[in-house]
Every structure is written in C-alpha cells, then in structure tokens.
Protein backbone atom coordinates (compact mmCIF):
# COMPACT_ATOMS: atom_id res chain seq x y z
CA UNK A 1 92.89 -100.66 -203.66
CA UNK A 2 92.63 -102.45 -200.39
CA UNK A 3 91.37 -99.28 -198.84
CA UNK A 4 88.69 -98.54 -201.58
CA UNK A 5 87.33 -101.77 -200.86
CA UNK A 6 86.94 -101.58 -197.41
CA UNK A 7 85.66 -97.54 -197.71
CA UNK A 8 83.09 -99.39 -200.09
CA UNK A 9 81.98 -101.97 -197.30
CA UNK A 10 81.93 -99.46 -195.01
CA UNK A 11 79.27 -97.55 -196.88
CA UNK A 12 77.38 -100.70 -198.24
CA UNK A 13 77.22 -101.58 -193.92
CA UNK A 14 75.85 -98.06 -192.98
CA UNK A 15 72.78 -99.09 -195.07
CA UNK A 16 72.23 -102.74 -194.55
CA UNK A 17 73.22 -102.30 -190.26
CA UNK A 18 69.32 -100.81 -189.60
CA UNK A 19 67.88 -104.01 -191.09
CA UNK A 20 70.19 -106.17 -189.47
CA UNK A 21 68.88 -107.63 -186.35
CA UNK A 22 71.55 -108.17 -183.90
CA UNK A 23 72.96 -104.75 -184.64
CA UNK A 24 69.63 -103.62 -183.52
CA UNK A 25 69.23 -105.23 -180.59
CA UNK A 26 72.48 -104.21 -179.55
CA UNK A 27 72.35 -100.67 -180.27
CA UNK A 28 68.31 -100.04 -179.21
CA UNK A 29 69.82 -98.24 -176.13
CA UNK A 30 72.05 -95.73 -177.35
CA UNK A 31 70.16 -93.48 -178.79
CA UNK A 32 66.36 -94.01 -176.79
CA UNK A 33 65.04 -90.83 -177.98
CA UNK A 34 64.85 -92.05 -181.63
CA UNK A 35 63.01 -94.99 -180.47
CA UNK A 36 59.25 -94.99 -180.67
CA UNK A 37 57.86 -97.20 -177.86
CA UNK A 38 53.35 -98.42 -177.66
CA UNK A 39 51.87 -101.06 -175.34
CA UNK A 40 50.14 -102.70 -177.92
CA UNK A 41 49.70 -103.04 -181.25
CA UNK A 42 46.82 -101.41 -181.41
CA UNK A 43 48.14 -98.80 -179.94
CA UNK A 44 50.19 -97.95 -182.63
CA UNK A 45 47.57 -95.61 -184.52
CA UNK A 46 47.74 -92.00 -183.66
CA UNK A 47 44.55 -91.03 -185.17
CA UNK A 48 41.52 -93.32 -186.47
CA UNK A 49 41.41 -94.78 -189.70
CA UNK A 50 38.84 -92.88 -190.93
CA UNK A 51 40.27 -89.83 -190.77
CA UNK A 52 43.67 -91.09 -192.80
CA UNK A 53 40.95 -92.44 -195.09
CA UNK A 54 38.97 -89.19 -195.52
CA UNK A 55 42.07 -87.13 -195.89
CA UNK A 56 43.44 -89.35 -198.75
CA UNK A 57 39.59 -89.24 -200.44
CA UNK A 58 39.93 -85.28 -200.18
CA UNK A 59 43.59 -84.88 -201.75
CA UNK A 60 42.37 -87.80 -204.19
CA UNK A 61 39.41 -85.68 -205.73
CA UNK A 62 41.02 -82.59 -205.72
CA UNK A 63 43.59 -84.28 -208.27
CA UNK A 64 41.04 -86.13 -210.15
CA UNK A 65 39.22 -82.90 -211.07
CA UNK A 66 42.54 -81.05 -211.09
CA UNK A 67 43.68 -83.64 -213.97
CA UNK A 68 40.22 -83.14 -215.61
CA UNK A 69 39.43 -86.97 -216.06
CA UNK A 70 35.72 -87.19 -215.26
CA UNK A 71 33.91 -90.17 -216.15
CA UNK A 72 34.12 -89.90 -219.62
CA UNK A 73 37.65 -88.48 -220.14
CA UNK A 74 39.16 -91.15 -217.56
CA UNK A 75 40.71 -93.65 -220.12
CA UNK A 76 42.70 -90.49 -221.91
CA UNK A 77 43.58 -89.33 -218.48
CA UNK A 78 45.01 -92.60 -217.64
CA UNK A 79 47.31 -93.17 -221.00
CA UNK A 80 49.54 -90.72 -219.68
CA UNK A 81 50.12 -91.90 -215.71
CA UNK A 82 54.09 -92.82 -217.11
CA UNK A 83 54.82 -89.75 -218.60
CA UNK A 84 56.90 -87.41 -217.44
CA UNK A 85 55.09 -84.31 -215.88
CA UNK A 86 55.41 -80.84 -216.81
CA UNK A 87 56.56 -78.28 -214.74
CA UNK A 88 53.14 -77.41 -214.82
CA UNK A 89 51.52 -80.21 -213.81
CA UNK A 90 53.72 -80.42 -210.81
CA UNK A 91 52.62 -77.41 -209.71
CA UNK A 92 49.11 -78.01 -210.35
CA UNK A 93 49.61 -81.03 -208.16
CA UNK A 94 51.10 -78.66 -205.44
CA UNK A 95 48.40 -76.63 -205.48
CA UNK A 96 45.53 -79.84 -204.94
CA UNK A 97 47.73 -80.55 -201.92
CA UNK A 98 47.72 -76.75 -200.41
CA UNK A 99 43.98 -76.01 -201.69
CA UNK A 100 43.00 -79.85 -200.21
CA UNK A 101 45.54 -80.66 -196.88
CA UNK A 102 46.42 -77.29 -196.05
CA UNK A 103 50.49 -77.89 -196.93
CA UNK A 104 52.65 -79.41 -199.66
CA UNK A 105 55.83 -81.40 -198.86
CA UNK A 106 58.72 -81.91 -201.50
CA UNK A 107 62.07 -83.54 -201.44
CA UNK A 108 65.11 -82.11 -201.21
CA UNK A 109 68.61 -82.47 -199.72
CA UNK A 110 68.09 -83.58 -196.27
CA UNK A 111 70.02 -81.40 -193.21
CA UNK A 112 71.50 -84.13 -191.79
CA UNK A 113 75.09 -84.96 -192.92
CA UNK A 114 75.13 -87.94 -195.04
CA UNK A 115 71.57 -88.65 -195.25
CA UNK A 116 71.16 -87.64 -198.87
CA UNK A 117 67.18 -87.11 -199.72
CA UNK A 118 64.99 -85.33 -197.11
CA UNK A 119 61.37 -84.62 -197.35
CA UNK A 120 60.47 -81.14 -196.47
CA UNK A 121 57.10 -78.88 -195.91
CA UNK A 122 57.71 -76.26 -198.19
CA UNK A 123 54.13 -74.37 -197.91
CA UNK A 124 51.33 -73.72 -195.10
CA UNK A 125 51.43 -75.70 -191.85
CA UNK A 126 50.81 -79.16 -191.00
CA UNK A 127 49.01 -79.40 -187.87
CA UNK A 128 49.33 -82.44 -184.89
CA UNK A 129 47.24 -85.27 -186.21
CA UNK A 130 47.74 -84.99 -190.32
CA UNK A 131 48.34 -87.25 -193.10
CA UNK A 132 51.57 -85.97 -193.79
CA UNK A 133 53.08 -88.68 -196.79
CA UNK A 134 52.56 -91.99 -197.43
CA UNK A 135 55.27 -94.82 -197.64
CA UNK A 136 55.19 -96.40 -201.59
CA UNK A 137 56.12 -99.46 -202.74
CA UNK A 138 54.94 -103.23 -203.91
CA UNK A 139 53.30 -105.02 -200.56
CA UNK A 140 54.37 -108.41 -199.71
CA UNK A 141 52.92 -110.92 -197.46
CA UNK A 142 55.20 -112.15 -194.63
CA UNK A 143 55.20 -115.89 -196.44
CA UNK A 144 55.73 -114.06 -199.68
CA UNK A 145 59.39 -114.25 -201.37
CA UNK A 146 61.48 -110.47 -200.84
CA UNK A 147 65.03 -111.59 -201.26
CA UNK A 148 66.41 -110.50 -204.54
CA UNK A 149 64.47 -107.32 -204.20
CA UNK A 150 65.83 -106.76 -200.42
CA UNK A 151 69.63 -107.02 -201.50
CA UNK A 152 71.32 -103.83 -201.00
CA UNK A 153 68.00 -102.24 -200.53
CA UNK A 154 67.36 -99.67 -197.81
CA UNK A 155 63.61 -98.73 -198.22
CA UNK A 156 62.03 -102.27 -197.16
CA UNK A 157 59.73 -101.22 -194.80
CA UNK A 158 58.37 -103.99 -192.24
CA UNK A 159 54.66 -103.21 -190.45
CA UNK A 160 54.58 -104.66 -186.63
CA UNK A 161 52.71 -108.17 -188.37
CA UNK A 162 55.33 -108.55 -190.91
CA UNK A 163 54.18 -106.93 -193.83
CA UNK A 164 56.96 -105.52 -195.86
CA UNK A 165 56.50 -102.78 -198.30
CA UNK A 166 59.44 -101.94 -200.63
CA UNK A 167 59.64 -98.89 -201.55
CA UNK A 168 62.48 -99.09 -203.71
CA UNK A 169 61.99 -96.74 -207.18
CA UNK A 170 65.01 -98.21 -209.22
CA UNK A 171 65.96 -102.10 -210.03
CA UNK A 172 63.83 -105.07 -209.72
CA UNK A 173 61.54 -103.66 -207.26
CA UNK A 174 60.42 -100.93 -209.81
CA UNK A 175 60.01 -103.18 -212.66
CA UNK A 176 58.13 -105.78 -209.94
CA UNK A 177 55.91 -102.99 -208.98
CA UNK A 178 55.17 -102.09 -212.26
CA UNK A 179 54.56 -105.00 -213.42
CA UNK A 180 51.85 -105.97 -210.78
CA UNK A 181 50.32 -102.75 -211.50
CA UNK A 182 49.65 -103.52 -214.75
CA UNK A 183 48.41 -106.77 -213.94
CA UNK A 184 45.43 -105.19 -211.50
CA UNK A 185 44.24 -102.84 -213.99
CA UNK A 186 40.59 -103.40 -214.78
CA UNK A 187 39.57 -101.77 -217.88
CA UNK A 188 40.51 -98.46 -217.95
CA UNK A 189 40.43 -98.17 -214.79
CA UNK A 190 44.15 -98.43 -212.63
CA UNK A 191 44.22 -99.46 -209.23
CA UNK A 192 47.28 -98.00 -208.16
CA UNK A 193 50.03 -95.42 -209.01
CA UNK A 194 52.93 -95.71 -210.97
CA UNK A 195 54.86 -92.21 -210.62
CA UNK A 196 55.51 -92.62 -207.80
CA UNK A 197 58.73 -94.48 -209.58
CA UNK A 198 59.40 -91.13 -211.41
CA UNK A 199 60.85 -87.76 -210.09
CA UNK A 200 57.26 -85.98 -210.11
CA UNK A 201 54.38 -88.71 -208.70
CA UNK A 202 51.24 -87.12 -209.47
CA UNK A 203 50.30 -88.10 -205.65
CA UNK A 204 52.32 -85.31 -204.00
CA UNK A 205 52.23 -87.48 -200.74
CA UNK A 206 54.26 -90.58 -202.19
CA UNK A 207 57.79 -89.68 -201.22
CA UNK A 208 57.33 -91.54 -197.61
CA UNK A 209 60.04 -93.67 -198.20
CA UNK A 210 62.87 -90.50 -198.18
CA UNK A 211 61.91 -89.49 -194.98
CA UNK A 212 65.03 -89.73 -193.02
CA UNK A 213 65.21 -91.07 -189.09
CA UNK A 214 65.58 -88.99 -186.05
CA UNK A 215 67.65 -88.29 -184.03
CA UNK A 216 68.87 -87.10 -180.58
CA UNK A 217 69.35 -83.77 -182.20
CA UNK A 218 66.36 -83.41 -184.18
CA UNK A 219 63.37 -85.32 -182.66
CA UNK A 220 61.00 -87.47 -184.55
CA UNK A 221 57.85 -84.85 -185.84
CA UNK A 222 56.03 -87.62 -187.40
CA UNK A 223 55.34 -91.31 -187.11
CA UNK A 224 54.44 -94.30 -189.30
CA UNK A 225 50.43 -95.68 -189.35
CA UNK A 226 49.16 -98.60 -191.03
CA UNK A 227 46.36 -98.18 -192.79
CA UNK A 228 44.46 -100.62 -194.59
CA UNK A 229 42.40 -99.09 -197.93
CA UNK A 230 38.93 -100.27 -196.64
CA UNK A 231 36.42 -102.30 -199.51
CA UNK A 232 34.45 -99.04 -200.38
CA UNK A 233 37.70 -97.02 -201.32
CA UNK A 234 36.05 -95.11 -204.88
CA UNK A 235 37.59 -96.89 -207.73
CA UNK A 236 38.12 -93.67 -209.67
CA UNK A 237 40.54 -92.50 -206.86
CA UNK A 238 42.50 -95.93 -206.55
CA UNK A 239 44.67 -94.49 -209.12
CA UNK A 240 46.40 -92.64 -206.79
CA UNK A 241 47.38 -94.97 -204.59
CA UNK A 242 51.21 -95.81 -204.68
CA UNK A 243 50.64 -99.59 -203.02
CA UNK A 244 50.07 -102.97 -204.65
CA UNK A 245 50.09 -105.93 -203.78
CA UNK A 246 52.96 -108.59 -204.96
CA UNK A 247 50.50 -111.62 -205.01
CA UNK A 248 46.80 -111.69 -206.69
CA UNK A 249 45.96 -114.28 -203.72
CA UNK A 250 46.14 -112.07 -200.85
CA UNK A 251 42.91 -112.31 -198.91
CA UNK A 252 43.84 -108.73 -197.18
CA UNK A 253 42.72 -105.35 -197.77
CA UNK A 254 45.60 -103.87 -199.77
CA UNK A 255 48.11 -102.30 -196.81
CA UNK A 256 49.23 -98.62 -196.83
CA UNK A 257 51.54 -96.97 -194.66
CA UNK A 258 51.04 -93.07 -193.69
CA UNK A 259 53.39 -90.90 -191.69
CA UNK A 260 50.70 -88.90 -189.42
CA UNK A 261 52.29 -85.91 -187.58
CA UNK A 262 52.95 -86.09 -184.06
CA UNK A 263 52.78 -81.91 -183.60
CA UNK A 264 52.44 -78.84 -185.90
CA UNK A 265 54.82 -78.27 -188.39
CA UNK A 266 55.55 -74.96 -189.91
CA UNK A 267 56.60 -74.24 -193.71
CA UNK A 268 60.77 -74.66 -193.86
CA UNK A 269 61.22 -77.66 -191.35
CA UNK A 270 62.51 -81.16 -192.74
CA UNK A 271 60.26 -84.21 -191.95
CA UNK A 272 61.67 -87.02 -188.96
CA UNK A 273 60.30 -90.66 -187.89
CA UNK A 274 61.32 -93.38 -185.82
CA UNK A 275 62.53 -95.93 -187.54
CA UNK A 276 61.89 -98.07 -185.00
CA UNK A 277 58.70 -98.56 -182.87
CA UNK A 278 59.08 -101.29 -179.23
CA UNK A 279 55.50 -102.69 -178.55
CA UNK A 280 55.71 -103.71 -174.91
C-alpha cells in the first residue's frame, strides 16, 4: 500500500513540478534547448497580429458557410453548438481547415513516452509563419481568483503579463467555462465556443492545450503568441472562438493564445512548443 501511495505522488508531482517555481528555476539549465529565450516582450510575436487575425477570419468563414448558418438560419445553427458531431461533420470541419489553412491537425497518441495526447498534422503542409492551433480555455485576469480550478490541473497556461488561460475540458473549469459562455451570449448570437470541451470542437484549431513540450530530442516546431481578438472581430464568427473571459469587468480585449509555426511542417509529424519562454 505504502508503495501505491508513493507511485501515486510520484505521478501527481510529474504534473504539478512544471508549474512549480523553484523546480523551475532550478532545472532551467538542463535541458536549454527546450527553452525559448526573446529580449523583450514584444519580441515575443513571431508574426504580426494581423495576420493571426486574418487567418482565424478565413478558417472562421469557411465554417460558417460550411455549417450553412447565414443570417437567417444562425439561431438554428447555434441550438446545436453542444451536440455531439457526426462523423460527418468532423470531416466537413477537416475539410474548411485544408480548403481554408492549407493543413488539418488532429489529436492523437503523442510519440513521446508518457506524454499521453499529441497533436499531429495529419494533411497538407504547414509552412514557417502559420496559425497552427490555438490554446482554449476560460481567461482570467492576474487579480482574478484560479485556485480551485488550478488544483491538480496541468493545462493553466500563464501569458508573459500574467494572464492565465485554463484550458482544462473536464471538472470545474469546464462547467466555469461554460457557464461564462452562456452568460456572454447576446441574442442568438454566441460569443465563444463551447466544443471545444467535447471530443470533436467544431474549431478544428482548439486542441492547443495537448500540444506536448520539446525536447532535446525533438525540437520545438512551433511557439506560443498572444493575440488579443481586436474590437472589429465579426460577431457572426465569435462563435468560434474557444476563449472567454472569467469576469464581465475586464476592461481588455478578450486574450487568445495561438501556436504559430516556427518552420514548415510536413503531413505525419507531431506538433512541439516551449513550454517555457526567458525574456531578457
């Protein structure tokens, strides 16, 4: 018994160490090539915003006409954001990515031992510069309360000014995040997306979250971006977006995080970050 419990804290402490700071700190040096390093924070962006913006608008309005809600079928289209897609569908959903990005990504078992859940590119080619996924999950405010939704959680994300986005799909951070997105919903229109908490989120690009770290082995082919969803963002596409934020009195632009690619990647190869980025 005494050995099941410490197997059990063993596993519980291979989750928890990469939020824990002093671990961190202490083990930044060991393994340099996973780190991601900038001299400022502005730095951090690989390409501009607009072009994260206008590749989201393009994959956006390929689905909307792909799911057939125009303006007048929108409120039907919208009843059935929780239900569970089709085979079909999914494909259909595949095939707005390919037609609109040029690739689709999926998850699957990752290649790296123990890892559980990769994210893959299954079709076409992602070339150096793309919007590869995007990183899901209720937004929170660096003064905003995260504990019971961080405990035992291992897909808080934190952006370099302290925004955390958890993208946690099971628990209390799914019912949080659905709950908030039910509370922004303005008439029949939704401003964010939901299935993202299912196996099949009708935004092919919201499986950010299961994209494993690098390593010295396998190098880091794409990176995290903040991207804030700018004023004029077309309502009718806000469905799509797997972000919300936790409080109705943030002043901010709602906060999304993209993984951009750092070179081409071919059809077959599993997606890798840096979990970790130094701003000198």
């Amino acid at each position: 018994m005494l050995r099941r419990a410490l197997n059990r804290v063993q596993e519980n402490w291979k989750s928890y160490r990469h939020r824990f700071v002093p671990w961190v700190v202490l083990n930044l040096s060991k393994n340099e090539k996973t780190l991601r390093q900038v001299t400022d924070r502005s730095k951090d962006k690989l390409v501009p915003d607009q072009e994260v913006s206008e590749s989201l608008l393009q994959l956006f309005s390929v689905l909307l006409r792909s799911h057939g809600a125009d303006h007048e079928e929108l409120r039907g289209a919208q009843s059935h954001l929780l239900r569970k897609e089709t085979t079909k569908q999914h494909q259909c959903e595949q095939e707005a990515m390919l037609r609109s990005l040029g690739f689709c990504i999926a998850r699957k078992p990752s290649t790296l031992p123990f890892a559980g859940t990769g994210v893959f590119v299954t079709k076409g080619c992602v070339s150096k510069g793309a919007t590869v996924a995007m990183y899901p999950g209720t937004v929170y405010q660096a003064y905003e309360p995260i504990l019971l939704q961080s405990i035992r959680n291992p897909f808080v994300f934190r952006c370099i000014d302290g925004v955390l986005i958890d993208g946690n799909d099971k628990g209390i951070s799914k019912v949080v995040f659905k709950s908030c997105s039910g509370r922004d919903r303005m008439g029949p229109f939704l401003m964010s997306d939901t299935s993202w908490l299912s196996s099949s989120p009708q935004n092919p690009l919201a499986v950010g979250q299961y994209v494993n770290n690098c390593s010295n082995e396998y190098p880091a082919n794409v990176c995290y971006q903040e991207f804030d969803v700018p004023d004029k963002f077309p309502i009718m596409l806000r469905q799509y977006l797997p972000n919300v934020n936790y409080s109705t009195d943030s002043q901010r632009p709602l906060r999304c995080v993209v993984l951009v690619s750092l070179r081409d990647i071919t059809a077959g190869e599993e997606l890798f970050s840096n979990y970790f980025t130094i701003v000198h």
